[in-house]
Protein backbone atom coordinates (compact mmCIF):
# COMPACT_ATOMS: atom_id res chain seq x y z
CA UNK A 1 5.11 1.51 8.72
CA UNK A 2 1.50 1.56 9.43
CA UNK A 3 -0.16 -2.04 9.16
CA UNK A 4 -3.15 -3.71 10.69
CA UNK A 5 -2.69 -7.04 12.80
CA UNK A 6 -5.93 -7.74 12.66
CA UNK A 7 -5.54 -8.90 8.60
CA UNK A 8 -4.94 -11.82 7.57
CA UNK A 9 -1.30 -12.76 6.27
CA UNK A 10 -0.41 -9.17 7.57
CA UNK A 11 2.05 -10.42 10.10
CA UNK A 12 4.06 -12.22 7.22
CA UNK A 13 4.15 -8.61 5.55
CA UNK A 14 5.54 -7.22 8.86
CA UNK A 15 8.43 -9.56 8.80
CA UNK A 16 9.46 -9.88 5.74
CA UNK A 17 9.38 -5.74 5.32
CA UNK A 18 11.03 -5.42 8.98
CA UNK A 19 13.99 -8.00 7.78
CA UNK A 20 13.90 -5.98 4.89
CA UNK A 21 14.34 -2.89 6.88
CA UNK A 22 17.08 -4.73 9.05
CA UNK A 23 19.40 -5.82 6.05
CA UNK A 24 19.80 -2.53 4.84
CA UNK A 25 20.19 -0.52 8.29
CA UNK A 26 16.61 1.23 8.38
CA UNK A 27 15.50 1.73 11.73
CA UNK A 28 11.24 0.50 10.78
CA UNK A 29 8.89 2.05 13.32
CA UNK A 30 5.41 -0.35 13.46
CA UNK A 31 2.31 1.75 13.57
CA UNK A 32 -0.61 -0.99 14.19
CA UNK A 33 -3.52 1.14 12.83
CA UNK A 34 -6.90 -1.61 13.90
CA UNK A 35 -9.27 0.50 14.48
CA UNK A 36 -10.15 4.43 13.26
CA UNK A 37 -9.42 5.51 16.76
CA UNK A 38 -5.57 3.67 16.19
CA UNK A 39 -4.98 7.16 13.44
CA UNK A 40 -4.81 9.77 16.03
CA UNK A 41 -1.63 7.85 17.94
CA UNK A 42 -0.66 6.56 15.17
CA UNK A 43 -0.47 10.14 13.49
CA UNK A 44 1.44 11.43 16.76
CA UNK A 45 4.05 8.87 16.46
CA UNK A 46 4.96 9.48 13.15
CA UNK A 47 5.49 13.17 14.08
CA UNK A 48 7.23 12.39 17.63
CA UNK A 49 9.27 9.72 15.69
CA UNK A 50 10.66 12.10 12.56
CA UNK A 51 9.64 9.63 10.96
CA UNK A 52 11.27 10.24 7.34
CA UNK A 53 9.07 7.87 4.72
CA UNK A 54 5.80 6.06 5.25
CA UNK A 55 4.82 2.85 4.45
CA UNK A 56 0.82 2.03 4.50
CA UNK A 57 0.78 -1.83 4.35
CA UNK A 58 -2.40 -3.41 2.40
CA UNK A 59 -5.11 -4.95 2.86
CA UNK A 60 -6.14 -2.62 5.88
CA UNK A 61 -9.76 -1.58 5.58
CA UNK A 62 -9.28 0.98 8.13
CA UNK A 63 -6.52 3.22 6.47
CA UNK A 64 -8.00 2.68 3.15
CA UNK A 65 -11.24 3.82 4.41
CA UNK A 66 -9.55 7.01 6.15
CA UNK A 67 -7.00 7.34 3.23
CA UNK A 68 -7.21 10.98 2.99
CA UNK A 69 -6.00 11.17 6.36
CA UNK A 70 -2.75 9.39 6.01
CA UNK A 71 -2.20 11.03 2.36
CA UNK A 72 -2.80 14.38 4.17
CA UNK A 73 -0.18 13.52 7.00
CA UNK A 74 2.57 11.91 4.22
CA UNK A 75 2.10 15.54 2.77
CA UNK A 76 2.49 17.55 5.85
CA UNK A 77 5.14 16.63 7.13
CA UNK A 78 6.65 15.98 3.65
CA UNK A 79 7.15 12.48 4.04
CA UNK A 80 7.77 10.17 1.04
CA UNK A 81 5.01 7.99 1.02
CA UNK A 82 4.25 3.96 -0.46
CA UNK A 83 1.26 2.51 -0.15
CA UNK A 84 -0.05 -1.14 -1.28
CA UNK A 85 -3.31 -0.34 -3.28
CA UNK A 86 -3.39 2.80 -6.21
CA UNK A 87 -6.62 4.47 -4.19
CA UNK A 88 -4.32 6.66 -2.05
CA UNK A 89 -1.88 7.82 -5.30
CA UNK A 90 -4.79 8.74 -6.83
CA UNK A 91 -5.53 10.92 -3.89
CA UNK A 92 -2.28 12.68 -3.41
CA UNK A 93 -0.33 9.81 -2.18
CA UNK A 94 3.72 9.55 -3.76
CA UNK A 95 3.61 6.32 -4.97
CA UNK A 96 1.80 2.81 -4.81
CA UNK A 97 3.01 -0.80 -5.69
CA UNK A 98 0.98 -4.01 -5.16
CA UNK A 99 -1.28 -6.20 -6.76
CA UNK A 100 -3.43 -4.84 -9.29
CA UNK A 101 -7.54 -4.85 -7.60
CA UNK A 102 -8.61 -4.97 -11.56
CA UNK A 103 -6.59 -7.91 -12.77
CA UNK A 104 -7.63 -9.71 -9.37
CA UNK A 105 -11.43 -8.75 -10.29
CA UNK A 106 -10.95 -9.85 -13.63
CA UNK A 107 -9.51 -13.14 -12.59
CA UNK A 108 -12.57 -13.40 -9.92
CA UNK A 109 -15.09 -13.69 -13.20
CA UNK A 110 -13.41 -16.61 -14.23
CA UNK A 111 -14.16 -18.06 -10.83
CA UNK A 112 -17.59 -17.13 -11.12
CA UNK A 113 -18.02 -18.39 -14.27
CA UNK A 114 -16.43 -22.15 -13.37
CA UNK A 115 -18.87 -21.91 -10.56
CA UNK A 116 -21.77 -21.34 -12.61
CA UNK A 117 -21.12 -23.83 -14.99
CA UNK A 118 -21.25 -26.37 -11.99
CA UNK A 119 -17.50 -26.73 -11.18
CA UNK A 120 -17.72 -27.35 -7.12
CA UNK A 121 -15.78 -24.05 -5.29
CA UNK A 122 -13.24 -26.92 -3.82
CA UNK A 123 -11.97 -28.36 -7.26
CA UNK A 124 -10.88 -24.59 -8.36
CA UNK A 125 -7.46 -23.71 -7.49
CA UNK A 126 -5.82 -21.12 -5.20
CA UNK A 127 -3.66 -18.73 -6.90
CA UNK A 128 -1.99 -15.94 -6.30
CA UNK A 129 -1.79 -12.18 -7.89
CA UNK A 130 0.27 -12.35 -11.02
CA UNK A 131 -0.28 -8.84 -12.29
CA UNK A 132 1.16 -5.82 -10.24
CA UNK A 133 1.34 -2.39 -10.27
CA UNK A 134 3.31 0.68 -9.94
CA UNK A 135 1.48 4.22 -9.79
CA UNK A 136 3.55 7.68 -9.18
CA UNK A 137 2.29 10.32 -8.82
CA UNK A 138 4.81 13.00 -9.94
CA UNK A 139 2.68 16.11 -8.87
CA UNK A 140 3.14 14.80 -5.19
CA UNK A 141 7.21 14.35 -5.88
CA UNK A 142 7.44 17.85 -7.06
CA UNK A 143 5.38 19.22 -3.94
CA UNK A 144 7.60 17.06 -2.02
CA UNK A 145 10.90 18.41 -3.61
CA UNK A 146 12.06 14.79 -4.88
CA UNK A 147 12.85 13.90 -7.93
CA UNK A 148 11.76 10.25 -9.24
CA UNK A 149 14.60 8.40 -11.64
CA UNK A 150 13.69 8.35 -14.65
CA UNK A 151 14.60 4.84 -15.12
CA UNK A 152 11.77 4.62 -12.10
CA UNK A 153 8.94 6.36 -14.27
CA UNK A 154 9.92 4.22 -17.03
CA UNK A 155 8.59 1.10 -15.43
CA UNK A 156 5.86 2.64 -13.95
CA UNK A 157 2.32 1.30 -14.83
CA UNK A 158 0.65 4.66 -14.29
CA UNK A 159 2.37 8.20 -14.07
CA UNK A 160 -0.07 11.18 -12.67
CA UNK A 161 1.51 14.34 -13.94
């Protein structure tokens, strides 16, 4: 699992995912990617690990800005690969789930608009995403020798053939 410290609300992430990881038996290796420089070890230690899947944890402006790297890694070693934002699936990545950027950016103009119309910033609620996604992208699964359930592709929001 490659995540960033450094974000907010990241460590929450971490936990939950690593209990996750715990109540199911899966050994989770934590890759703290902070900085560009972080890719290079954390590249190595995916390799020295075996690792066997990759998980890129979002909001982490440094793997999303060096997100052909860690799509060109995944692929490789042949490594099933999730990531948190639809960016890297559309790259090459296996398969992304999180919430949707253009529902959140849609949401953000209503914002905007209260504003404008002189609502004060601190009378507007917080909220959180309501609308996720799931992108596959099946050209990376057969390159990868996996096949995807049906059932999964099915519920998927977006399926790159």
């Amino acid at each position: 699992m490659i995540w960033n410290p450094d974000v907010r609300g990241a460590l929450l992430d971490f936990k939950q995912l690593e209990e996750a990881a715990r109540s199911m038996g899966v050994q989770l290796q934590s890759i703290e990617v902070s900085r560009a420089d972080d890719l290079a070890r954390g590249s190595s230690a995916i390799i020295v690990a075996r690792a066997e899947a990759l998980i890129v944890l979002s909001p982490n402006p440094v793997t999303f800005a060096n997100q052909g790297q860690l799509v060109s890694i995944a692929q490789r070693h042949r490594l099933p690969s999730i990531y948190g934002l639809h960016e890297y699936v559309d790259g090459g990545g296996l398969m992304a789930y999180g919430a949707s950027v253009r529902a959140a950016y849609r949401r953000a103009a209503f914002f905007v608009d209260r504003i404008l119309k002189g609502t004060r910033p601190s009378d507007l609620p917080i909220e959180q995403p309501t609308t996720f996604e799931l992108v596959i992208n099946a050209k990376t699964a057969k390159v990868l020798g996996l096949t995807i359930p049906r059932s999964l592709l099915q519920r998927a929001d977006q399926v790159i053939e």
